[in-house]
Protein backbone atom coordinates (compact mmCIF):
# COMPACT_ATOMS: atom_id res chain seq x y z
CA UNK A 1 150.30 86.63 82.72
CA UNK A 2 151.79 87.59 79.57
CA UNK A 3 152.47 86.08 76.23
CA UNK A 4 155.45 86.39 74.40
CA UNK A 5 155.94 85.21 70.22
CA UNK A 6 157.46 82.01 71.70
CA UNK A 7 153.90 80.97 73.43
CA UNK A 8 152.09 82.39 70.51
CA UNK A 9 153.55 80.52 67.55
CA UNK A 10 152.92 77.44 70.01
CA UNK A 11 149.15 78.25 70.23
CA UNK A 12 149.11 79.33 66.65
CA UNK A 13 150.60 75.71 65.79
CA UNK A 14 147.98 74.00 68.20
CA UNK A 15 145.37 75.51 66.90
CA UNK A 16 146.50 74.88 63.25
CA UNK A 17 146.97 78.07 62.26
CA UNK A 18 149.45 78.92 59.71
CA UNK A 19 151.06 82.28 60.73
CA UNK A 20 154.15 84.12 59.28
CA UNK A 21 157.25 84.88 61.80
CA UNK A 22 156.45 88.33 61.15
CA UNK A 23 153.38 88.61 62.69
CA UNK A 24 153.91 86.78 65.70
CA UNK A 25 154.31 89.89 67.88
CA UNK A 26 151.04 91.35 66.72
CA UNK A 27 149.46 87.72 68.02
CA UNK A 28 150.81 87.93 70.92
CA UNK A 29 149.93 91.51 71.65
CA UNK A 30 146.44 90.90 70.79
CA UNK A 31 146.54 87.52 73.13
CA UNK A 32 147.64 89.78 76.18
CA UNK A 33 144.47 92.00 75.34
CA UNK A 34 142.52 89.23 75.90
CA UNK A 35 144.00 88.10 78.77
CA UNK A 36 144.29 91.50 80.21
CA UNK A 37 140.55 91.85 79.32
CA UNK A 38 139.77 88.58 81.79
CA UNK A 39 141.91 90.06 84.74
CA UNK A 40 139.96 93.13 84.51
CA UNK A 41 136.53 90.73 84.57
CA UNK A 42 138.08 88.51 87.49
CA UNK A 43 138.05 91.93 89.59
CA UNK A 44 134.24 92.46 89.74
CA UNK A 45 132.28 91.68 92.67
CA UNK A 46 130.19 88.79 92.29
CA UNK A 47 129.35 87.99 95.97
CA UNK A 48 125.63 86.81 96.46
CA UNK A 49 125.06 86.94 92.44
CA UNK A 50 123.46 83.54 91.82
CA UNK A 51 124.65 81.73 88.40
CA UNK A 52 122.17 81.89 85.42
CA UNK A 53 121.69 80.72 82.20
CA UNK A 54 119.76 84.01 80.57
CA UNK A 55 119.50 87.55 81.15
CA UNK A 56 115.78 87.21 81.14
CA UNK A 57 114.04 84.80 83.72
CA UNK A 58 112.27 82.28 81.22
CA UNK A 59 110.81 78.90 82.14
CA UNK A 60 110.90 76.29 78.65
CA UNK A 61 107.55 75.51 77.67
CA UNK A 62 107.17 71.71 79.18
CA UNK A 63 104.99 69.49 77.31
CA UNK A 64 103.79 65.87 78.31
CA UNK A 65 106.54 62.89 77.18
CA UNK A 66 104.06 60.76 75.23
CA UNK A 67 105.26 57.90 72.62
CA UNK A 68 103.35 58.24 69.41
CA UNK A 69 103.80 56.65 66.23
CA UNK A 70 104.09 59.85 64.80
CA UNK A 71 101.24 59.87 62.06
CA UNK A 72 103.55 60.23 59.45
CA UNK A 73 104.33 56.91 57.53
CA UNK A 74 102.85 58.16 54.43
CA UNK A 75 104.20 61.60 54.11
CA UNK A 76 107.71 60.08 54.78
CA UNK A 77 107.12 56.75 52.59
CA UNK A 78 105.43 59.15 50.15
CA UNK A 79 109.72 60.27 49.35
CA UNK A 80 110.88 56.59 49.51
CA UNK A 81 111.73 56.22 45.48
CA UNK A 82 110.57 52.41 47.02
CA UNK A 83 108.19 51.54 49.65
CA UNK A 84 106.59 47.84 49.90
CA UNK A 85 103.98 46.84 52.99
CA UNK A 86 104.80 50.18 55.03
CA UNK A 87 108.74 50.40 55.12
CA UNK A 88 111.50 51.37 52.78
CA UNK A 89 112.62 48.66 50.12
CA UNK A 90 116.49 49.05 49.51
CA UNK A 91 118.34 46.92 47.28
CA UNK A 92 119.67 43.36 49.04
CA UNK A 93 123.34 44.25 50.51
CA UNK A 94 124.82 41.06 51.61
CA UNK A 95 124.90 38.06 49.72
């Protein structure tokens, strides 16, 4: 596949990218190295590679899923510039 300045300025424009007419055949050059670039990668041998996320074979550390309050009313009430019975007091809205 290749790319002319036509196809360029129209990617250019989708992506909302202001670029002069005269460098519209350096875009498009450099958009052909890229594609040429993917051709080369479509041509490896992948057969019996199984898909992964990492390089490196690492498990997340799993925790138990327990609901908690938190412990932390007063440490986050204690930045409330108002804070009545436990919650945040903010000034009446709606009349």
């Amino acid at each position: 596949m290749s790319i002319d300045e036509n196809t360029a300025a129209r990617v250019a424009k989708l992506a909302r990218i202001k670029v002069e007419p005269a460098r519209l055949p350096a875009l498009a050059g450099e958009f052909n190295t890229i594609l040429g670039f993917i051709e080369q990668l479509s041509e490896v041998d992948v057969e019996g590679v199984a898909p992964m996320t990492s390089v490196t074979p690492q498990r997340l550390a799993r925790r138990v899923d327990e609901v908690t309050d938190g412990s932390q009313q007063p440490a986050v009430l204690a930045n409330a510039p108002d804070a009545r019975e436990g919650f945040f007091a903010v000034p009446k809205v709606v009349e």
